[in-house]
Protein backbone atom coordinates (compact mmCIF):
# COMPACT_ATOMS: atom_id res chain seq x y z
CA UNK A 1 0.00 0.00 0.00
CA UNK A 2 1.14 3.26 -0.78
CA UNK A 3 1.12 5.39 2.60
CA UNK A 4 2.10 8.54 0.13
CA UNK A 5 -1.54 8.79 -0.75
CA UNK A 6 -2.86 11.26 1.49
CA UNK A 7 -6.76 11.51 1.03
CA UNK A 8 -7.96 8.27 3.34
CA UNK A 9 -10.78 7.13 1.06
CA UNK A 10 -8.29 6.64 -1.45
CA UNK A 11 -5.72 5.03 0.87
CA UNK A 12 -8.83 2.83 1.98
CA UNK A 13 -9.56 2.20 -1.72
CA UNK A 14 -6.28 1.18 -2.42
CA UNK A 15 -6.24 -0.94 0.22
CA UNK A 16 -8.94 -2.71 -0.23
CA UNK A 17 -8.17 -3.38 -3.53
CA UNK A 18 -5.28 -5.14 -2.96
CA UNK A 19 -6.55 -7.08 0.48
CA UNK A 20 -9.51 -7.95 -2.27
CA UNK A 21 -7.24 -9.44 -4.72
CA UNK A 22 -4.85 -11.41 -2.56
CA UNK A 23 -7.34 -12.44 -0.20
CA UNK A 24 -10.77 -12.59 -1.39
CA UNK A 25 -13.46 -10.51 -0.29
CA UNK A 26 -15.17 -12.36 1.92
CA UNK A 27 -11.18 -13.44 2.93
CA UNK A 28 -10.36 -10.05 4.32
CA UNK A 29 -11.83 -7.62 6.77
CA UNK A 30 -12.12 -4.32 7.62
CA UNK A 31 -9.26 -4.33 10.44
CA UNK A 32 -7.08 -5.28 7.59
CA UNK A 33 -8.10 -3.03 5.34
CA UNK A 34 -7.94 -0.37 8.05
CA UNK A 35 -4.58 -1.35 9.35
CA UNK A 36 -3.09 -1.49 5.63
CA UNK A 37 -4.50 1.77 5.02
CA UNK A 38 -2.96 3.07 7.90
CA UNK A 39 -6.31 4.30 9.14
CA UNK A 40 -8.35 3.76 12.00
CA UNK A 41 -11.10 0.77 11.43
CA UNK A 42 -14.44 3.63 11.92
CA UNK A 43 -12.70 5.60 9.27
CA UNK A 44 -13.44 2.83 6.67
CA UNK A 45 -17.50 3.96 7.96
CA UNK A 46 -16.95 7.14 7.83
CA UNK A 47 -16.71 6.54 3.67
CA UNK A 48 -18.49 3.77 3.42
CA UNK A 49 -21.41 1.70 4.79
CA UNK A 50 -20.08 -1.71 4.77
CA UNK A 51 -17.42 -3.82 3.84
CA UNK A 52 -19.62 -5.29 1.53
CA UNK A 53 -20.69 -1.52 0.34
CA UNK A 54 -16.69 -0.98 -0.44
CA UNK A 55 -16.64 -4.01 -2.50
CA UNK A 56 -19.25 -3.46 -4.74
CA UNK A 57 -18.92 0.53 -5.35
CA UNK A 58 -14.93 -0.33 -6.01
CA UNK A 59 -15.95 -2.74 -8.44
CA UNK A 60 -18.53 -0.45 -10.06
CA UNK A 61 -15.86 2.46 -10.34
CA UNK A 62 -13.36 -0.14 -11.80
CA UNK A 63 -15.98 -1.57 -14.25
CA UNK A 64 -16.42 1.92 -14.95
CA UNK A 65 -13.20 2.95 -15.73
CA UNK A 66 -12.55 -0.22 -18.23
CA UNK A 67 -15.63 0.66 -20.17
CA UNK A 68 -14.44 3.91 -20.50
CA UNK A 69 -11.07 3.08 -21.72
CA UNK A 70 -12.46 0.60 -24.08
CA UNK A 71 -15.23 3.32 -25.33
CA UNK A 72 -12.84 5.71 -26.20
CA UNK A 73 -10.21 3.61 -27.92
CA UNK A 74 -12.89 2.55 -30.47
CA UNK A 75 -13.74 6.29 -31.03
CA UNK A 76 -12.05 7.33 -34.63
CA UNK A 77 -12.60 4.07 -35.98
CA UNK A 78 -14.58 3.59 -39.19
CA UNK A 79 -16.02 -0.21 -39.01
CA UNK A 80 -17.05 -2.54 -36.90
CA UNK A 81 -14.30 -4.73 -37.48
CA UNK A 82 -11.96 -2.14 -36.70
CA UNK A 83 -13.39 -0.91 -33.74
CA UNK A 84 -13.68 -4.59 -32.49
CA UNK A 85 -10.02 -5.20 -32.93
CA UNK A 86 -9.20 -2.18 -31.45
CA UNK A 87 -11.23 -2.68 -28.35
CA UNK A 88 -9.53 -6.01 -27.93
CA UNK A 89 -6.49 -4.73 -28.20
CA UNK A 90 -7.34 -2.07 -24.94
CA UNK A 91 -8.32 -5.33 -23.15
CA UNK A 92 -5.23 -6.74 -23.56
CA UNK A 93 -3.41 -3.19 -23.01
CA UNK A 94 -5.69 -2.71 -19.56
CA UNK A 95 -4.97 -5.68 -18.55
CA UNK A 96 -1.02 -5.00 -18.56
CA UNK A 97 -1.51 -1.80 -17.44
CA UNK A 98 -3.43 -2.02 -14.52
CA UNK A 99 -3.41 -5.62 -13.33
CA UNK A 100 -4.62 -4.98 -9.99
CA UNK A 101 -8.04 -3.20 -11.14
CA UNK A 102 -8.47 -5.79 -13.96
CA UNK A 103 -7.50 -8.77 -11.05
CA UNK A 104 -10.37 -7.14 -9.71
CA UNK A 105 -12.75 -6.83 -12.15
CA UNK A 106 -12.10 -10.58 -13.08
CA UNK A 107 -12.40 -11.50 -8.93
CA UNK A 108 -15.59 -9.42 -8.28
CA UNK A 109 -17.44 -10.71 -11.22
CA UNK A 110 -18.28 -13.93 -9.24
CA UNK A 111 -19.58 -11.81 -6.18
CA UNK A 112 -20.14 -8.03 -7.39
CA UNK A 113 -21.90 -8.22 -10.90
CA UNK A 114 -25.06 -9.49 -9.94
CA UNK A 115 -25.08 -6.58 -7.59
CA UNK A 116 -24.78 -3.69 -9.90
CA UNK A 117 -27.76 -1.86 -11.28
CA UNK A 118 -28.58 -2.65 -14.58
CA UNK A 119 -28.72 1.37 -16.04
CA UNK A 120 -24.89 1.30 -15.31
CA UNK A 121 -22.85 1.11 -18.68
CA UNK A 122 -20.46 -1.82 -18.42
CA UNK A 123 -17.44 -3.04 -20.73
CA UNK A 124 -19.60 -5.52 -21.78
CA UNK A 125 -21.73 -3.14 -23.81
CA UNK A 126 -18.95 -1.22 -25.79
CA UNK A 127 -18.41 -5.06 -27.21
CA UNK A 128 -22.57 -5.38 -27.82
CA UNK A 129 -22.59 -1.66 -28.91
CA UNK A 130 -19.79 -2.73 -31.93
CA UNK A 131 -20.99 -5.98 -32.78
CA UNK A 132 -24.55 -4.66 -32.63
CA UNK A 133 -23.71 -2.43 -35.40
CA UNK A 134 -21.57 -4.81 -36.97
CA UNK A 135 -24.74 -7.01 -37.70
CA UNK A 136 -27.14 -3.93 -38.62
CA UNK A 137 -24.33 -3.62 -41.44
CA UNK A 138 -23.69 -6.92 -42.73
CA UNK A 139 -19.98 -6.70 -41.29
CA UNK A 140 -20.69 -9.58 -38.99
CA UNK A 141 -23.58 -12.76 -39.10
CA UNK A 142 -26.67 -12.30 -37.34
CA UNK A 143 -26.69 -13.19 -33.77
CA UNK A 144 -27.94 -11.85 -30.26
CA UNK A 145 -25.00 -8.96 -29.77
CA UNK A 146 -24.67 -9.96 -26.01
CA UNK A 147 -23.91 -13.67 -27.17
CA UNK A 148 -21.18 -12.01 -29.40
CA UNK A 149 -19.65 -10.05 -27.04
CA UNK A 150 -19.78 -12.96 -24.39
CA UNK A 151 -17.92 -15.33 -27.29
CA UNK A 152 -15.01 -12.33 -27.51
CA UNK A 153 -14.47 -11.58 -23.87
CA UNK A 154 -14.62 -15.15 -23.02
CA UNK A 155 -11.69 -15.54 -25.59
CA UNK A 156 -9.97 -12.43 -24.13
CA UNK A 157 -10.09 -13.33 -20.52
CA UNK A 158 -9.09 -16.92 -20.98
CA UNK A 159 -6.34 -15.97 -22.98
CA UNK A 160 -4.80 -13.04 -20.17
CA UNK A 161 -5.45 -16.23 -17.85
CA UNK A 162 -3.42 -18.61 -19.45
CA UNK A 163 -0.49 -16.60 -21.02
CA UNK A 164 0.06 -14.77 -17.25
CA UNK A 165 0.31 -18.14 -15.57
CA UNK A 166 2.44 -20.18 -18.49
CA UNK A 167 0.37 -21.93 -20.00
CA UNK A 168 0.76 -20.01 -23.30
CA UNK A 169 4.49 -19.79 -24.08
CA UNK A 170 3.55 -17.68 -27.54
CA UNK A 171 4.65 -14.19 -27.70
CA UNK A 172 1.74 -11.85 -25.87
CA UNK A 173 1.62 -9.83 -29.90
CA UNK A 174 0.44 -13.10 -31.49
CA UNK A 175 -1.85 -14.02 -28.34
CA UNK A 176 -3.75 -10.29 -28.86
CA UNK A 177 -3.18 -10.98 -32.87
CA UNK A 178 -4.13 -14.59 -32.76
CA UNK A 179 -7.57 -13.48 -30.29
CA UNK A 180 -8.57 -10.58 -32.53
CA UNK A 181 -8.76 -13.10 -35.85
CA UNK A 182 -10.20 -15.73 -33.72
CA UNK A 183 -13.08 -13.02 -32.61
CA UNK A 184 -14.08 -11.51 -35.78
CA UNK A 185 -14.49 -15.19 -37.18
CA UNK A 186 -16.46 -16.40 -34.84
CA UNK A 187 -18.42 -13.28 -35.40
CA UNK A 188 -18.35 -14.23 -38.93
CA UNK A 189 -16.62 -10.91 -40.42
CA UNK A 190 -17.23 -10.66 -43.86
CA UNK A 191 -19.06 -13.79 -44.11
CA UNK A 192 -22.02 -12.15 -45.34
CA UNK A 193 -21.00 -9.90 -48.20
C-alpha cells in the first residue's frame, strides 16, 4: 500500500483493492483493510457503509473505468471490425496496465456483478454496442449482440489467464493478434458480403 496517498478514502480504496485481490473478499476484513491503510477501522465507515458496500462501489468504479477506456479507444474508428479489434487490443493493453483493477474486475465478477444496477454502462456493452452495429451492417452474421460479445471476452479473458500463468508460451503480440482473428471469425466478419 502506498502510505504517500494522502486523502484516506483513497488510501482505503487502495487498500482494499489489494486485500480484495490477494485475499478474497469475503477473505479479508475491515481491520485489515484499516490497518493497511494506515487508518483507523471507523474511518473505513466514515466513507463507506459496509465492507460489503466498499466491494461493490470499487468494483462499479473499476468496471467503470474499463468501459471507459475501451469506449474511447474505439472512437475514430470507421467499421465494426476495426473498432472490435481495437477494443480487444485495450483489453489486452488494460490488462497489462493495470493488473490490480483488472484482477479485480475478473475477482468481483463472481460476487459483485449481480449486484450492480442494470442502467450502469459496463465493458460488456462497448463489445454489444460494436458488434450490434456490426450485424445492422452486414460486417458480422446475425446473432444476439450480447452472445457475441460474451464469445469475444470469453476468448480475451481466458487468454490473459493462461499466457500470465504459463500456460501459453507464444509471444503476448500473437496471443492479442491470434484473439482478434479468432473473434471476428467467430463473429463471422465478412461472411455475409
Amino acid at each position: 500500500m502506498n502510505r504517500k496517498i494522502i486523502d484516506p478514502a483513497e488510501r482505503i480504496r487502495s487498500a482494499a483493492l489489494s486485500l480484495f485481490i490477494r485475499n478474497g473478499i469475503s477473505g479479508t476484513t475491515t481491520k485489515e483493510i484499516a490497518s493497511e491503510a494506515g487508518v483507523s477501522e471507523g474511518s473505513i465507515y466514515n466513507h463507506y457503509e459496509s465492507k460489503s458496500d466498499l466491494a461493490l462501489k470499487l468494483f462499479m468504479s473499476s468496471m467503470e473505468m474499463f468501459r471507459e477506456v475501451l469506449y474511447e479507444r474505439s472512437l475514430g474508428v470507421e467499421t465494426p471490425a476495426g473498432k472490435l479489434t481495437a477494443v480487444i487490443e485495450e483489453f489486452f493493453d488494460f490488462a497489462q496496465k493495470e493488473p490490480e483493477v483488472y484482477s479485480y474486475i475478473m475477482i468481483g465478477h463472481y460476487t459483485e456483478l449481480g449486484k450492480i444496477p442494470g442502467t450502469l454502462k459496463r465493458p460488456m456493452d462497448v463489445f454489444s454496442g460494436i458488434i450490434k452495429s456490426g450485424i445492422e451492417s452486414g460486417e458480422f452474421e446475425d446473432m444476439p449482440d450480447k452472445l457475441g460479445a460474451a464469445y469475444a471476452i470469453g476468448m480475451l479473458t481466458r487468454a490473459i489467464l493462461f499466457h500470465k500463468s504459463g500456460l501459453l508460451k507464444f509471444p503476448y503480440n500473437q496471443i492479442v493478434k491470434e484473439t482478434v482473428k479468432s473473434s471476428l471469425k467467430v463473429l463471422g466478419a465478412g461472411a455475409k458480403k
